[in-house]
Protein backbone atom coordinates (compact mmCIF):
# COMPACT_ATOMS: atom_id res chain seq x y z
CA UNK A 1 -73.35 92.57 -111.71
CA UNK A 2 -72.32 89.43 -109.67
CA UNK A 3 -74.53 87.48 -107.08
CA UNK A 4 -72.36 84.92 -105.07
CA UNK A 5 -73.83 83.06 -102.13
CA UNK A 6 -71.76 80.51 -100.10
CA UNK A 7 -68.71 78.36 -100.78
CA UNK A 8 -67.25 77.71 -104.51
CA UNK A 9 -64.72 75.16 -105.24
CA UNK A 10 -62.32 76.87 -107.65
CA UNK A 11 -59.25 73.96 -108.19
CA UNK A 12 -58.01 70.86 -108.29
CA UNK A 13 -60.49 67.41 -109.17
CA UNK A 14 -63.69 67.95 -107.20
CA UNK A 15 -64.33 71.06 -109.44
CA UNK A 16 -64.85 68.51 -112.15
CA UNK A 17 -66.82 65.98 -110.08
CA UNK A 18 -68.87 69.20 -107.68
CA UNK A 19 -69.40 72.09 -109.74
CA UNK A 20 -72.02 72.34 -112.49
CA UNK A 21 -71.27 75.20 -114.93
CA UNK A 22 -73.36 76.72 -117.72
CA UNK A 23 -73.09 79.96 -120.21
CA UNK A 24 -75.56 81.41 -121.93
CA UNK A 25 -75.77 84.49 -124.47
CA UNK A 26 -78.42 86.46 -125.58
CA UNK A 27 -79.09 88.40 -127.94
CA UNK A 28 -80.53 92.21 -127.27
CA UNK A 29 -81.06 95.10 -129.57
CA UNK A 30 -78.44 96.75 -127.53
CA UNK A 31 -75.83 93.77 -127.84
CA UNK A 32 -75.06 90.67 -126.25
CA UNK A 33 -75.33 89.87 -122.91
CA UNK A 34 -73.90 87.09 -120.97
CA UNK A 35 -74.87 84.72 -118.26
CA UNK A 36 -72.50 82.42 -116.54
CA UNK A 37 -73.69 80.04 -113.71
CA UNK A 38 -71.89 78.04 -111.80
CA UNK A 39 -73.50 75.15 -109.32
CA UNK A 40 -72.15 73.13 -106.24
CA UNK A 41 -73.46 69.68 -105.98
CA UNK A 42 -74.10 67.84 -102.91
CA UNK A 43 -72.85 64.86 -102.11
CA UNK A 44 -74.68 61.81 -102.87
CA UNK A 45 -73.68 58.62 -101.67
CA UNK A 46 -76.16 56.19 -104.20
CA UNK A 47 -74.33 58.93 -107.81
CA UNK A 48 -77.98 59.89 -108.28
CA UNK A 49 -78.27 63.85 -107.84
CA UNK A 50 -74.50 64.56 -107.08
CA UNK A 51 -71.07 62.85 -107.02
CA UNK A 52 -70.23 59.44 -105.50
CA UNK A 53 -67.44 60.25 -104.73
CA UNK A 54 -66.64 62.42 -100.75
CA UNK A 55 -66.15 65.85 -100.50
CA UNK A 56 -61.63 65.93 -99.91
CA UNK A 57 -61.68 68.30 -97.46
CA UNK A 58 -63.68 65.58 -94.95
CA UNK A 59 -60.75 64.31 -92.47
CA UNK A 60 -61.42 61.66 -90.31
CA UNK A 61 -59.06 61.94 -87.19
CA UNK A 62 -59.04 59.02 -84.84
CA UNK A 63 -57.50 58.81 -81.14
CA UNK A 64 -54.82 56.17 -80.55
CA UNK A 65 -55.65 54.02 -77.44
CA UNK A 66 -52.13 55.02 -76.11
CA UNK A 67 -51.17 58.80 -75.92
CA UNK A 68 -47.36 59.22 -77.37
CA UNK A 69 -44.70 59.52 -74.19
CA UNK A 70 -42.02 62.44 -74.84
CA UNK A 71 -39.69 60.45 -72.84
CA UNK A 72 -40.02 57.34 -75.45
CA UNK A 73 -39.77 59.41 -78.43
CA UNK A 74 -36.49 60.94 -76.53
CA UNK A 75 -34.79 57.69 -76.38
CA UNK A 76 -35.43 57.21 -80.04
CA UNK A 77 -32.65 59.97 -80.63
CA UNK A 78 -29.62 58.00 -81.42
CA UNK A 79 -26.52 58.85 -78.66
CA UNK A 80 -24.53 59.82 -80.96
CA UNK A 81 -26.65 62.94 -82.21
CA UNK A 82 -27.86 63.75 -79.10
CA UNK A 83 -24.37 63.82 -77.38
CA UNK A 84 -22.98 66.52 -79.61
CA UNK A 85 -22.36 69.55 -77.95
CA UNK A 86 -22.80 72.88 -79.51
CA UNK A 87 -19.11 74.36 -80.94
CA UNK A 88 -18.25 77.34 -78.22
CA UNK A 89 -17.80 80.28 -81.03
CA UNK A 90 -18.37 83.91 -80.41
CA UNK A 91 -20.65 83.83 -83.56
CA UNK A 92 -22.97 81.81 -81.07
CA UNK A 93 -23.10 84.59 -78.10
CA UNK A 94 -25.69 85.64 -78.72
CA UNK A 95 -27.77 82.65 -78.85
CA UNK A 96 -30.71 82.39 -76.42
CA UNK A 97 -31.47 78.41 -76.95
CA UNK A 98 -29.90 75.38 -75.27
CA UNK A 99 -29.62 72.20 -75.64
CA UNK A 100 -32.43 70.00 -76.51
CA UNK A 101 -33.87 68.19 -73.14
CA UNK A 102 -35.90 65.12 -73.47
């Protein structure tokens, strides 16, 4: 039988930072039976009763003061690249796109 509540952190570092595991056997007249439990710490900003170190999966997203402008990012395209036309070819008939338009 398995009993899983919540979220469990399977890979990568935190699992050896977040999760506390432990395994246990005992011994019945019947046979062995085993226990397996695995933990999820919280985090714990002074290391006492979990990690120091944040949870990864935190992201911190700021706003810029100034919003991009598609017409600056545009005139970032060199001329050169964004004077080439496309080659007229009957593979490209059946194309539905154009030209990119800043």
């Amino acid at each position: 039988m398995k009993f899983m509540d919540g979220y469990m952190l399977t890979t990568g570092q935190p699992v050896a930072e977040y999760v506390d595991k432990a395994v246990r056997h005992v011994l019945l007249r019947q046979g062995v039976l085993g226990l397996k439990v695995k933990i999820l710490l919280d985090w714990d900003p002074s290391g006492k009763q979990g990690p120091k170190t944040p949870f990864p999966d935190k992201v911190a997203a700021w706003l810029s003061n100034r919003l991009p402008n598609p017409a600056e990012q545009c005139s970032a395209i060199p001329r050169a690249v964004a004077s080439v036309a496309a080659p007229a070819s009957d593979s490209m008939a059946g194309w539905r796109g154009g030209p990119r338009r800043c």
